[in-house]
C-alpha atoms as a PDB file:
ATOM      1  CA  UNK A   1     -14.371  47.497 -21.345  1.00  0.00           C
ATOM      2  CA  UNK A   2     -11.538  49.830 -20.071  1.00  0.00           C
ATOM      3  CA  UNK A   3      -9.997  47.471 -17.503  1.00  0.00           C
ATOM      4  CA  UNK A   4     -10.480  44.175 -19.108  1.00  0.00           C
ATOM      5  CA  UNK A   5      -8.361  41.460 -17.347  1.00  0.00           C
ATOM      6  CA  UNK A   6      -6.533  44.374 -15.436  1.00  0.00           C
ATOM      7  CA  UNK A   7      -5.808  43.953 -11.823  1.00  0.00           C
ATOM      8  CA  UNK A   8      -6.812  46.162  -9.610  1.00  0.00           C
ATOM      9  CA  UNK A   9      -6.728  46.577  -6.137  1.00  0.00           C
ATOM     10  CA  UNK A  10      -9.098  49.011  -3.794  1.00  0.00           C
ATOM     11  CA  UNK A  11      -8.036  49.418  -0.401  1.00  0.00           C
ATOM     12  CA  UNK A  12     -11.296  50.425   2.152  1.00  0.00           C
ATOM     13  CA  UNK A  13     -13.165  48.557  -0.352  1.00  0.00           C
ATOM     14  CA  UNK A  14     -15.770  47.120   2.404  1.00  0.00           C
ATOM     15  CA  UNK A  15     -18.209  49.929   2.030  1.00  0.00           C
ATOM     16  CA  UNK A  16     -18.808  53.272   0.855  1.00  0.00           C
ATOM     17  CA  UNK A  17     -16.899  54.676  -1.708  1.00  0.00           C
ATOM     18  CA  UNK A  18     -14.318  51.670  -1.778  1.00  0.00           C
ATOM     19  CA  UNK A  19     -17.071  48.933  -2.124  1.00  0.00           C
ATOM     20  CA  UNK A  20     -18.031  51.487  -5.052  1.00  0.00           C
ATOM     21  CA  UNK A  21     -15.099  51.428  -6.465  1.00  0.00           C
ATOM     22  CA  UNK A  22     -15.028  47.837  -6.733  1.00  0.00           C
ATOM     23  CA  UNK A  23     -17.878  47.386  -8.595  1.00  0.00           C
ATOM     24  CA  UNK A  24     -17.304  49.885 -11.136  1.00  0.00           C
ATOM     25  CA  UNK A  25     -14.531  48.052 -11.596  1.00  0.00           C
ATOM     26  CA  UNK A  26     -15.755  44.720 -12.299  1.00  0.00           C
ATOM     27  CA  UNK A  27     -18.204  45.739 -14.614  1.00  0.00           C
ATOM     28  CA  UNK A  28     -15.416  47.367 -16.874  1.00  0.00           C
ATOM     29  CA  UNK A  29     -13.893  43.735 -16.731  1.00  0.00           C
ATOM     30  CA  UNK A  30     -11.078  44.223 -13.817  1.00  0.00           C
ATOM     31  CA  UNK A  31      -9.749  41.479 -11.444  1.00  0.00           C
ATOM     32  CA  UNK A  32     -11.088  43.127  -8.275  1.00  0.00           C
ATOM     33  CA  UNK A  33      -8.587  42.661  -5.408  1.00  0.00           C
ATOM     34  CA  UNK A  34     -10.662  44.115  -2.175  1.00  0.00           C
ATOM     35  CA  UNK A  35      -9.167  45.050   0.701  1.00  0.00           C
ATOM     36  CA  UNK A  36     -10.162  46.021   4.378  1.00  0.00           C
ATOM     37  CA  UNK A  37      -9.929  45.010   7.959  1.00  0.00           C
ATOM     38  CA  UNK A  38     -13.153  43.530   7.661  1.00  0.00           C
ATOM     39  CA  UNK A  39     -13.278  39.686   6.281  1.00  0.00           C
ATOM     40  CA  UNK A  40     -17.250  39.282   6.487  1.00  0.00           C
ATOM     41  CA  UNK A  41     -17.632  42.720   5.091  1.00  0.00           C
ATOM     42  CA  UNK A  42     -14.613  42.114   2.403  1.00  0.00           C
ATOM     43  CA  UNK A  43     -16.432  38.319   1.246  1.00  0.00           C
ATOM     44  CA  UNK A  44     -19.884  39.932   0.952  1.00  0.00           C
ATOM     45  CA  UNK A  45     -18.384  42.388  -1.876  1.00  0.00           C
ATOM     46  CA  UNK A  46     -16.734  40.137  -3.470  1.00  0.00           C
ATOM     47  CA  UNK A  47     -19.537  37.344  -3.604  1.00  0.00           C
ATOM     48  CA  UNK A  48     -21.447  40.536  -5.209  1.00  0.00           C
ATOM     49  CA  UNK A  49     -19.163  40.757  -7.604  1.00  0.00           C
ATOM     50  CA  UNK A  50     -18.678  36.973  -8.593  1.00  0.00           C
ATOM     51  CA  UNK A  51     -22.856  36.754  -8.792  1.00  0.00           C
ATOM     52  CA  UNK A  52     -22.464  39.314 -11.568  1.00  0.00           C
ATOM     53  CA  UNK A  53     -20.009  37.906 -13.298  1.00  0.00           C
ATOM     54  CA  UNK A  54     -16.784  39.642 -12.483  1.00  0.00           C
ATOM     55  CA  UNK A  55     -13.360  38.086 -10.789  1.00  0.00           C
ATOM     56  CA  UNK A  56     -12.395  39.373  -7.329  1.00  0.00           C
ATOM     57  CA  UNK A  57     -10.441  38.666  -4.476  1.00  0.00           C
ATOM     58  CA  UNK A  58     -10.253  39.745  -0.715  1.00  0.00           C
ATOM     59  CA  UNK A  59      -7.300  40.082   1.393  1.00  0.00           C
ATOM     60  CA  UNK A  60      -7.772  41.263   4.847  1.00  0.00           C
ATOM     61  CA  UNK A  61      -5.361  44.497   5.049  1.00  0.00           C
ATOM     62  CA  UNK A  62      -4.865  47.122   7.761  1.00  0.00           C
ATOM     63  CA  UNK A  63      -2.806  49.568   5.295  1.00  0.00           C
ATOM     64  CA  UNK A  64      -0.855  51.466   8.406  1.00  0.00           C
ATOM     65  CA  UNK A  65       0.876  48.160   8.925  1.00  0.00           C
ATOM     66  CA  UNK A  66       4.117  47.424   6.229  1.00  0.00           C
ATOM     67  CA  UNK A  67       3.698  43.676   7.216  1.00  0.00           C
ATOM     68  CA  UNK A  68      -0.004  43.588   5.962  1.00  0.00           C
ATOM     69  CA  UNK A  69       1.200  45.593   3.115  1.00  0.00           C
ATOM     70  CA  UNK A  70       3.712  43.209   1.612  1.00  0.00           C
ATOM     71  CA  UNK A  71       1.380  40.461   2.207  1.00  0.00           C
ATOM     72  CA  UNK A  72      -1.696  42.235  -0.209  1.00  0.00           C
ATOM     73  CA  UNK A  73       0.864  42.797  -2.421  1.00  0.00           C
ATOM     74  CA  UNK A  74       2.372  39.280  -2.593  1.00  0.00           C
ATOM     75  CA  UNK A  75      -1.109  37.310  -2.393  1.00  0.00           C
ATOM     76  CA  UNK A  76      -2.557  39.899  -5.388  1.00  0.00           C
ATOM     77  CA  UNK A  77       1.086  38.879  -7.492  1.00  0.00           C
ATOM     78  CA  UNK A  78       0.354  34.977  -6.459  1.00  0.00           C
ATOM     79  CA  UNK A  79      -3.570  35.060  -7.273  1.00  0.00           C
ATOM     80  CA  UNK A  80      -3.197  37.283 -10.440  1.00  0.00           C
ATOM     81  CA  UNK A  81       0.429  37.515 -11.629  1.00  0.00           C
ATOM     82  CA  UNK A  82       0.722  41.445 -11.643  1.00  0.00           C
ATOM     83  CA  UNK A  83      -0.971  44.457 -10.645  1.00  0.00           C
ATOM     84  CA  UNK A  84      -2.258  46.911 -13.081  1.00  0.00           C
ATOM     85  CA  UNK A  85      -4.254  49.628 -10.442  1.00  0.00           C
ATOM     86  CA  UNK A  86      -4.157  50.634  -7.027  1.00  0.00           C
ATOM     87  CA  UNK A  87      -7.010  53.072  -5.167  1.00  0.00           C
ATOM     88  CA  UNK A  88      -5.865  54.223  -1.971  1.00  0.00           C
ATOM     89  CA  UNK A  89      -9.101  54.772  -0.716  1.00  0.00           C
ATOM     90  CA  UNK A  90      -8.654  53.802   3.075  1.00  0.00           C
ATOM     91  CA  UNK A  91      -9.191  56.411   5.071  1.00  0.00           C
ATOM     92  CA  UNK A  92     -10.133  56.989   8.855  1.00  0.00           C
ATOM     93  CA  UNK A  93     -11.404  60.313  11.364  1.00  0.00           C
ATOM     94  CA  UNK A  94     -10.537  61.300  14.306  1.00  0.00           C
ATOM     95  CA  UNK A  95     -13.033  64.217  15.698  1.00  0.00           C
ATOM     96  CA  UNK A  96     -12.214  66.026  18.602  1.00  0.00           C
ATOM     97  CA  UNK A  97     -11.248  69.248  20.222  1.00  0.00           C
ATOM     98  CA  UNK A  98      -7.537  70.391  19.268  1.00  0.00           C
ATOM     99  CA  UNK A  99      -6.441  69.724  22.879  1.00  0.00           C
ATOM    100  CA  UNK A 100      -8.077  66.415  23.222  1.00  0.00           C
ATOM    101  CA  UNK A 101      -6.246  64.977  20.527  1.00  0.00           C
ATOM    102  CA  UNK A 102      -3.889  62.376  21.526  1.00  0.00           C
ATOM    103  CA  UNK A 103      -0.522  60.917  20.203  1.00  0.00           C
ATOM    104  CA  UNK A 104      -2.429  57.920  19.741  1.00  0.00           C
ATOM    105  CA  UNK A 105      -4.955  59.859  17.782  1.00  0.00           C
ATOM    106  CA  UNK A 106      -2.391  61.099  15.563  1.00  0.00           C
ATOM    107  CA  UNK A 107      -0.630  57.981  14.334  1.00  0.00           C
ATOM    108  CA  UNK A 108      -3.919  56.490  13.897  1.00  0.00           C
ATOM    109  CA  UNK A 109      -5.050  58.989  11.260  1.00  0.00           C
ATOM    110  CA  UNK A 110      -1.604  59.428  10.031  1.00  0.00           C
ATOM    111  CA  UNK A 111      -1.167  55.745   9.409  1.00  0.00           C
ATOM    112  CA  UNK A 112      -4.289  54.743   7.406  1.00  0.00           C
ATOM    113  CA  UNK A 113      -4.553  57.905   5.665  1.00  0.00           C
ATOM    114  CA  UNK A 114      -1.403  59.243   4.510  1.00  0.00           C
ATOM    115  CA  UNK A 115       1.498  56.398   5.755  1.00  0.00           C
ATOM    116  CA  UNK A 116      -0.420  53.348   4.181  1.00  0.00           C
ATOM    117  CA  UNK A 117      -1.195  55.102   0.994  1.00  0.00           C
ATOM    118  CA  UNK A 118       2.713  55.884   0.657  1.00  0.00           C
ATOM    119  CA  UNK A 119       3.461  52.122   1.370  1.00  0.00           C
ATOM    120  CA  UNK A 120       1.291  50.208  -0.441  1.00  0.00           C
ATOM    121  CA  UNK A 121       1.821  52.848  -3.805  1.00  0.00           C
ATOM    122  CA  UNK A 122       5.755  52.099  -3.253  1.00  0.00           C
ATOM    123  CA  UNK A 123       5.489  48.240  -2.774  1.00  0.00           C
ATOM    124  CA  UNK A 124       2.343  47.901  -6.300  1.00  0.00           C
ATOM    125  CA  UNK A 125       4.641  50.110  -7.985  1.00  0.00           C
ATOM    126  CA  UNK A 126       7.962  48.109  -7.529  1.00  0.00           C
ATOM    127  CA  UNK A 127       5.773  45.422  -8.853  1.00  0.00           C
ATOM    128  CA  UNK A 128       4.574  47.650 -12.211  1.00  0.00           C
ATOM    129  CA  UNK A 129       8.185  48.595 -12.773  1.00  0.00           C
ATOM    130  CA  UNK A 130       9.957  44.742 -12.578  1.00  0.00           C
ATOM    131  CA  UNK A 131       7.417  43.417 -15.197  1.00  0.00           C
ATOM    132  CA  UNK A 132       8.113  46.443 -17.381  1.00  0.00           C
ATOM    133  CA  UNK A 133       4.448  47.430 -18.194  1.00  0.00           C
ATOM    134  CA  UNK A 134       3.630  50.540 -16.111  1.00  0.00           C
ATOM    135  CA  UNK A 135      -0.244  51.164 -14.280  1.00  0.00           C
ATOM    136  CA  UNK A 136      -1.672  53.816 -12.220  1.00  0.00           C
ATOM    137  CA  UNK A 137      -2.144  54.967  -9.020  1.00  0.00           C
ATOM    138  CA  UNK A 138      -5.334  56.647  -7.401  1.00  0.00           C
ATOM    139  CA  UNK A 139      -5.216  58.885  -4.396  1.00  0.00           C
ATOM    140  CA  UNK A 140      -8.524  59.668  -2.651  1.00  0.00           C
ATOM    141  CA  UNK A 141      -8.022  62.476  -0.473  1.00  0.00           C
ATOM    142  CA  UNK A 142     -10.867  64.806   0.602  1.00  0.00           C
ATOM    143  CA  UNK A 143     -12.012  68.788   0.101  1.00  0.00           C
ATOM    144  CA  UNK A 144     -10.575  68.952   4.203  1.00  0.00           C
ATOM    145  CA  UNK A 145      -7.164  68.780   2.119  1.00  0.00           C
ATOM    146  CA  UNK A 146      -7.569  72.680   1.003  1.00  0.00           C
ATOM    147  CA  UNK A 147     -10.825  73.558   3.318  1.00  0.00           C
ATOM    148  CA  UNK A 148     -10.524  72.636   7.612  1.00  0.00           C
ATOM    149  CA  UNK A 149     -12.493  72.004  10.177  1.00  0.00           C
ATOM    150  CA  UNK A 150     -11.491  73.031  13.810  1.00  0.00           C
ATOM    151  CA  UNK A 151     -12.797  69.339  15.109  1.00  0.00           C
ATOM    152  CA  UNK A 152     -10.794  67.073  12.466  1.00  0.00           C
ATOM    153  CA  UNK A 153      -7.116  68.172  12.913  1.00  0.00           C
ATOM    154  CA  UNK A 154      -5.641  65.256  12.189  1.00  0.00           C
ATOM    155  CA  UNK A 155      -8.062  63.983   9.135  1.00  0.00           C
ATOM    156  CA  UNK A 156      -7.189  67.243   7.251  1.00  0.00           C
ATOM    157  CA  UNK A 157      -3.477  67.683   7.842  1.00  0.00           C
ATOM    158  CA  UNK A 158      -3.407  63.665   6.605  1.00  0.00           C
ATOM    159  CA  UNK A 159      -5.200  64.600   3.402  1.00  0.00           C
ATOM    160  CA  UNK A 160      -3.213  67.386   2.579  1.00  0.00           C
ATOM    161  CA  UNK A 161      -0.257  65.200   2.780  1.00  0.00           C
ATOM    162  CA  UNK A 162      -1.771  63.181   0.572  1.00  0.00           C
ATOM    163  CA  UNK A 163      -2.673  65.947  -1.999  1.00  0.00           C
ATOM    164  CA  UNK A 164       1.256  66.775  -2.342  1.00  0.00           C
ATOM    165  CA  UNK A 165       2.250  62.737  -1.692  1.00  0.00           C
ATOM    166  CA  UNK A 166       0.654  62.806  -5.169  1.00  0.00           C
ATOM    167  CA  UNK A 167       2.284  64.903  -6.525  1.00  0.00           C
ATOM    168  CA  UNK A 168       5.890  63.956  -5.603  1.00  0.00           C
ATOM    169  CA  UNK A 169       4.960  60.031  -6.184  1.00  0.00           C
ATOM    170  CA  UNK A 170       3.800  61.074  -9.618  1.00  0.00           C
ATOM    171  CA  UNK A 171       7.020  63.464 -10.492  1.00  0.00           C
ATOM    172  CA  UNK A 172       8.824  60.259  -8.976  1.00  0.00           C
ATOM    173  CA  UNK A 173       6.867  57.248 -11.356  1.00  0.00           C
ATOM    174  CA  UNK A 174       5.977  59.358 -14.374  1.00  0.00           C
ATOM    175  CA  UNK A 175       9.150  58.420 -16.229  1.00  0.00           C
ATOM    176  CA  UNK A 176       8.439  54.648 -15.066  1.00  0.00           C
ATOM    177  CA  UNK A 177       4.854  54.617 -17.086  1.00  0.00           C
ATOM    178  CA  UNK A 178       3.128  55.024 -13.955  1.00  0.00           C
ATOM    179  CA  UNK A 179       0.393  57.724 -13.968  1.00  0.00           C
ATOM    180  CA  UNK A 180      -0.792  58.869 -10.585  1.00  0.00           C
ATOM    181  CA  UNK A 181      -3.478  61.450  -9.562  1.00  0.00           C
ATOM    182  CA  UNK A 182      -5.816  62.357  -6.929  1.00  0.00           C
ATOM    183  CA  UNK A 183      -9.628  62.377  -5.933  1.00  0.00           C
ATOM    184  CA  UNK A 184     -10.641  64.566  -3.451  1.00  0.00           C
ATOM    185  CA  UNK A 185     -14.559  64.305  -3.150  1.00  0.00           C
ATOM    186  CA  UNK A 186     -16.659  66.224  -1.071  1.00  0.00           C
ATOM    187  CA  UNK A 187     -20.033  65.276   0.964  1.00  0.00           C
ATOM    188  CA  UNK A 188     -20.869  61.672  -0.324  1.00  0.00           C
ATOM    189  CA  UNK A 189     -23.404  59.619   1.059  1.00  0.00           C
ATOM    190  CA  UNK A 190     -21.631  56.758   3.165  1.00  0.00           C
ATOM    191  CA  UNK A 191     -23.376  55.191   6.476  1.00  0.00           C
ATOM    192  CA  UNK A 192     -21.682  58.707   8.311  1.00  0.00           C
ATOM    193  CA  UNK A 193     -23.596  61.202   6.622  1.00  0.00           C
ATOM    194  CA  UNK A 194     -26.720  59.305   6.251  1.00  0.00           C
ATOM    195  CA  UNK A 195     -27.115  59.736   9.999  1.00  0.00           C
ATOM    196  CA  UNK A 196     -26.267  63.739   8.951  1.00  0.00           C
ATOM    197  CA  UNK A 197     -29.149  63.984   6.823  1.00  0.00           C
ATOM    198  CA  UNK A 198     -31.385  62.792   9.456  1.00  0.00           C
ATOM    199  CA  UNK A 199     -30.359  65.335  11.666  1.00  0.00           C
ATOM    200  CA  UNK A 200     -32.516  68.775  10.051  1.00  0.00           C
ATOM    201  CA  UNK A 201     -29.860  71.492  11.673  1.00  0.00           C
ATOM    202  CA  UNK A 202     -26.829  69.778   9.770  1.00  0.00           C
ATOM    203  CA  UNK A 203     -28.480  68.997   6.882  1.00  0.00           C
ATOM    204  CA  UNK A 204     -29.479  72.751   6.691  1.00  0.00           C
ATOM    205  CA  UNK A 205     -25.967  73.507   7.066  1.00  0.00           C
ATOM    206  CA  UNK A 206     -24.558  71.248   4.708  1.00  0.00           C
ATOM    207  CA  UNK A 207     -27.064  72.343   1.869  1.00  0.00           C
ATOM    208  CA  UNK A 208     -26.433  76.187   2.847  1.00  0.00           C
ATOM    209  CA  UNK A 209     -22.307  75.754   1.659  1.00  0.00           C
ATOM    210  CA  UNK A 210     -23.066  72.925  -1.027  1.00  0.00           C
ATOM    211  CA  UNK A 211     -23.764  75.160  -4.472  1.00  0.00           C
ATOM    212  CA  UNK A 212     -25.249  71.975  -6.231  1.00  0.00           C
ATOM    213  CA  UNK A 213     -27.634  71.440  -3.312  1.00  0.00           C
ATOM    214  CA  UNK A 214     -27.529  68.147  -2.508  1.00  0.00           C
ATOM    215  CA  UNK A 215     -24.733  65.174  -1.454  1.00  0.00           C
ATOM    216  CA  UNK A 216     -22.964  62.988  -4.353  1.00  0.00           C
ATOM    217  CA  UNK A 217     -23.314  59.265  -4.363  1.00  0.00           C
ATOM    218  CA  UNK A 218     -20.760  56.877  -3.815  1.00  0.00           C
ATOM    219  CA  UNK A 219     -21.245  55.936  -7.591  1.00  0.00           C
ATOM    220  CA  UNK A 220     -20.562  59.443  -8.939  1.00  0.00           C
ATOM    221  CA  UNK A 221     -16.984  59.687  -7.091  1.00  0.00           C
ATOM    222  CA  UNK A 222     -16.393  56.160  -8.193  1.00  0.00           C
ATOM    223  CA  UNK A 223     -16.731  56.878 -11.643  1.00  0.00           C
ATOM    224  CA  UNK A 224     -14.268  59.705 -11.081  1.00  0.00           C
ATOM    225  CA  UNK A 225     -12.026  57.422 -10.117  1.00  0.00           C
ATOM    226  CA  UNK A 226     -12.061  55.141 -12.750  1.00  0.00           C
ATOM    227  CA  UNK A 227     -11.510  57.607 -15.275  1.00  0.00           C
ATOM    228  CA  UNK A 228      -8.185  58.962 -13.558  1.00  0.00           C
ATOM    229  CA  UNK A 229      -7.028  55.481 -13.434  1.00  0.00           C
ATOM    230  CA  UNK A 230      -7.803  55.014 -17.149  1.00  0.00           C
ATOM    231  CA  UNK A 231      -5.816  56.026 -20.063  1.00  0.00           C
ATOM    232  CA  UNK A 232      -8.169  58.886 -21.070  1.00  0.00           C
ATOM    233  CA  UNK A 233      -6.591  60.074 -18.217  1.00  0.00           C
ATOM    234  CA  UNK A 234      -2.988  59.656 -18.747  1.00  0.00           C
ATOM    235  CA  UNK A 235      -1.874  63.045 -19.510  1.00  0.00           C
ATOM    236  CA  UNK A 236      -3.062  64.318 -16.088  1.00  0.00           C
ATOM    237  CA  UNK A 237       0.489  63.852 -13.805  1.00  0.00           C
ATOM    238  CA  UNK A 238      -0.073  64.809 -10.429  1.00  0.00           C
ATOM    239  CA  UNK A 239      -3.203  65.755 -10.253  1.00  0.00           C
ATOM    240  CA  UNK A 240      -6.142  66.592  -7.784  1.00  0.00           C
ATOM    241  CA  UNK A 241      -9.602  66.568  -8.828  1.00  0.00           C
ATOM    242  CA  UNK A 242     -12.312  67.869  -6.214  1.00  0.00           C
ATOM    243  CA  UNK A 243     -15.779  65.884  -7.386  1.00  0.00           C
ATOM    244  CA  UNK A 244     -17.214  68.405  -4.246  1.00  0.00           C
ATOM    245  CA  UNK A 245     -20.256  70.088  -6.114  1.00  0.00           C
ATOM    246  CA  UNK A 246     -18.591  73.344  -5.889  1.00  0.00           C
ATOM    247  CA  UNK A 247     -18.135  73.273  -1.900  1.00  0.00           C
ATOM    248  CA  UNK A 248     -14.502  74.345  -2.272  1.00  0.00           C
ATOM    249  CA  UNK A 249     -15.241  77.111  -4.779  1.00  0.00           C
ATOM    250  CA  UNK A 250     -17.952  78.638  -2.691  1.00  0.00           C
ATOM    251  CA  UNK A 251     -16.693  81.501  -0.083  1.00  0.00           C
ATOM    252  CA  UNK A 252     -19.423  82.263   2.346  1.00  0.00           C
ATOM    253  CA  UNK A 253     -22.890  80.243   2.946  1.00  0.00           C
ATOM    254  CA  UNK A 254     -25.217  80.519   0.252  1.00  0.00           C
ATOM    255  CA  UNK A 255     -27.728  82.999   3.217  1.00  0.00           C
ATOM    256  CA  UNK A 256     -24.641  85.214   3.190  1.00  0.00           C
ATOM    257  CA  UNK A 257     -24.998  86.053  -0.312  1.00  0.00           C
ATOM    258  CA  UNK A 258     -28.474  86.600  -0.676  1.00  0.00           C
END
């Protein structure tokens, strides 16, 4: 198993692509630390994981917040004795109209998305560098890094920071034995876009600008993840990979070109 007795922690690993993530994990042998700001949600995932057989953990974590940071990190180091992985997966969205957006608004996104993925990646990787044995880092970001939307302002200029925050943390931990890259999936199938798919007129849409014609799982960009925090994936430094089914490839609707 590639992660055997490694320790691994997934922030946003409550649902979607996170709780994903977490499993994945477990069945290649990790010590699953999950984190989110939800305890029911956080103790259901990792009861899931004990009933198959796998080791996990949950600490309740709001990533934007230092203090909840250092406390992750320090009960992970307690429980396990090191940290091997980290997934940044947390993420949030703001949606609104580019004059509606607040200051509040801003931080919001800005914190979870790009500020806590800079903190906790600083404080796991002080960790990997005292006990002299290196690890990797996983961005998720999102095809609104390199693509926009007129509605989600904040969400995209947050995941472009994190698309060059990988690059500049990896330049910065390379030399350390520290590999770290970036996912940046498109359209997956969380709780949000199952109520998309519902709705015929979006779905429609979505399809028409989707060359693979249909919405990856949160399986498929979890196994994308695991592979860029494995060593098969070590030679990658800095790196963004778009598991988007060729949405950020494609220039005009697929009616456009027909």
């Amino acid at each position: 198993m590639r992660f055997q007795d490694q320790v691994v922690i997934v922030t946003g690993a409550t649902k979607g692509i996170g709780e994903a993530c977490a499993y994945e994990f477990a069945k290649e042998g990790a010590k699953v630390v999950v984190t989110g700001r939800t305890v029911e949600l956080g103790e259901k995932v990792v009861a899931a994981i004990k009933a198959e057989g796998g080791e996990g953990l949950f600490v309740r974590c709001d990533v934007s917040q230092k203090d909840q940071i250092d406390a992750l990190v320090a009960a992970t180091v307690e429980e396990y004795g090191t940290i091997d992985v980290v997934v940044n997966n947390a993420g949030v969205n703001h949606s609104a109209d580019f004059f509606d957006i607040t200051e509040e608004d801003w931080d919001w996104v800005m914190g979870v998305d790009l500020k806590g993925t800079f903190m906790l990646s600083q404080a796991a990787a002080r960790v990997m560098i005292d006990q002299d044995k290196g690890g990797s880092i996983v961005n998720v970001s999102s095809v609104m890094a390199v693509l926009a939307l007129a509605d989600q302002v904040p969400y995209c200029a947050a995941k472009g920071g994190v698309n060059q925050l990988t690059k500049a943390m990896a330049l910065s931990l390379v030399h350390k034995g520290i590999q770290v890259n970036c996912c940046a999936p498109g359209p997956v199938m969380t709780e949000l876009m199952q109520r998309v798919v519902h709705n015929d007129e979006k779905h429609k849409q979505l399809m028409d600008r989707l060359p693979i014609e249909r919405i990856a799982t949160c399986e498929e960009i979890a196994r994308v993840i695991l592979f860029l925090a494995s060593k098969e994936a070590e030679y990658l430094v800095g790196q963004t990979i778009y598991p988007d089914g060729g949405r950020s490839i494609q220039a005009f609707p697929r009616r456009m070109e027909k």
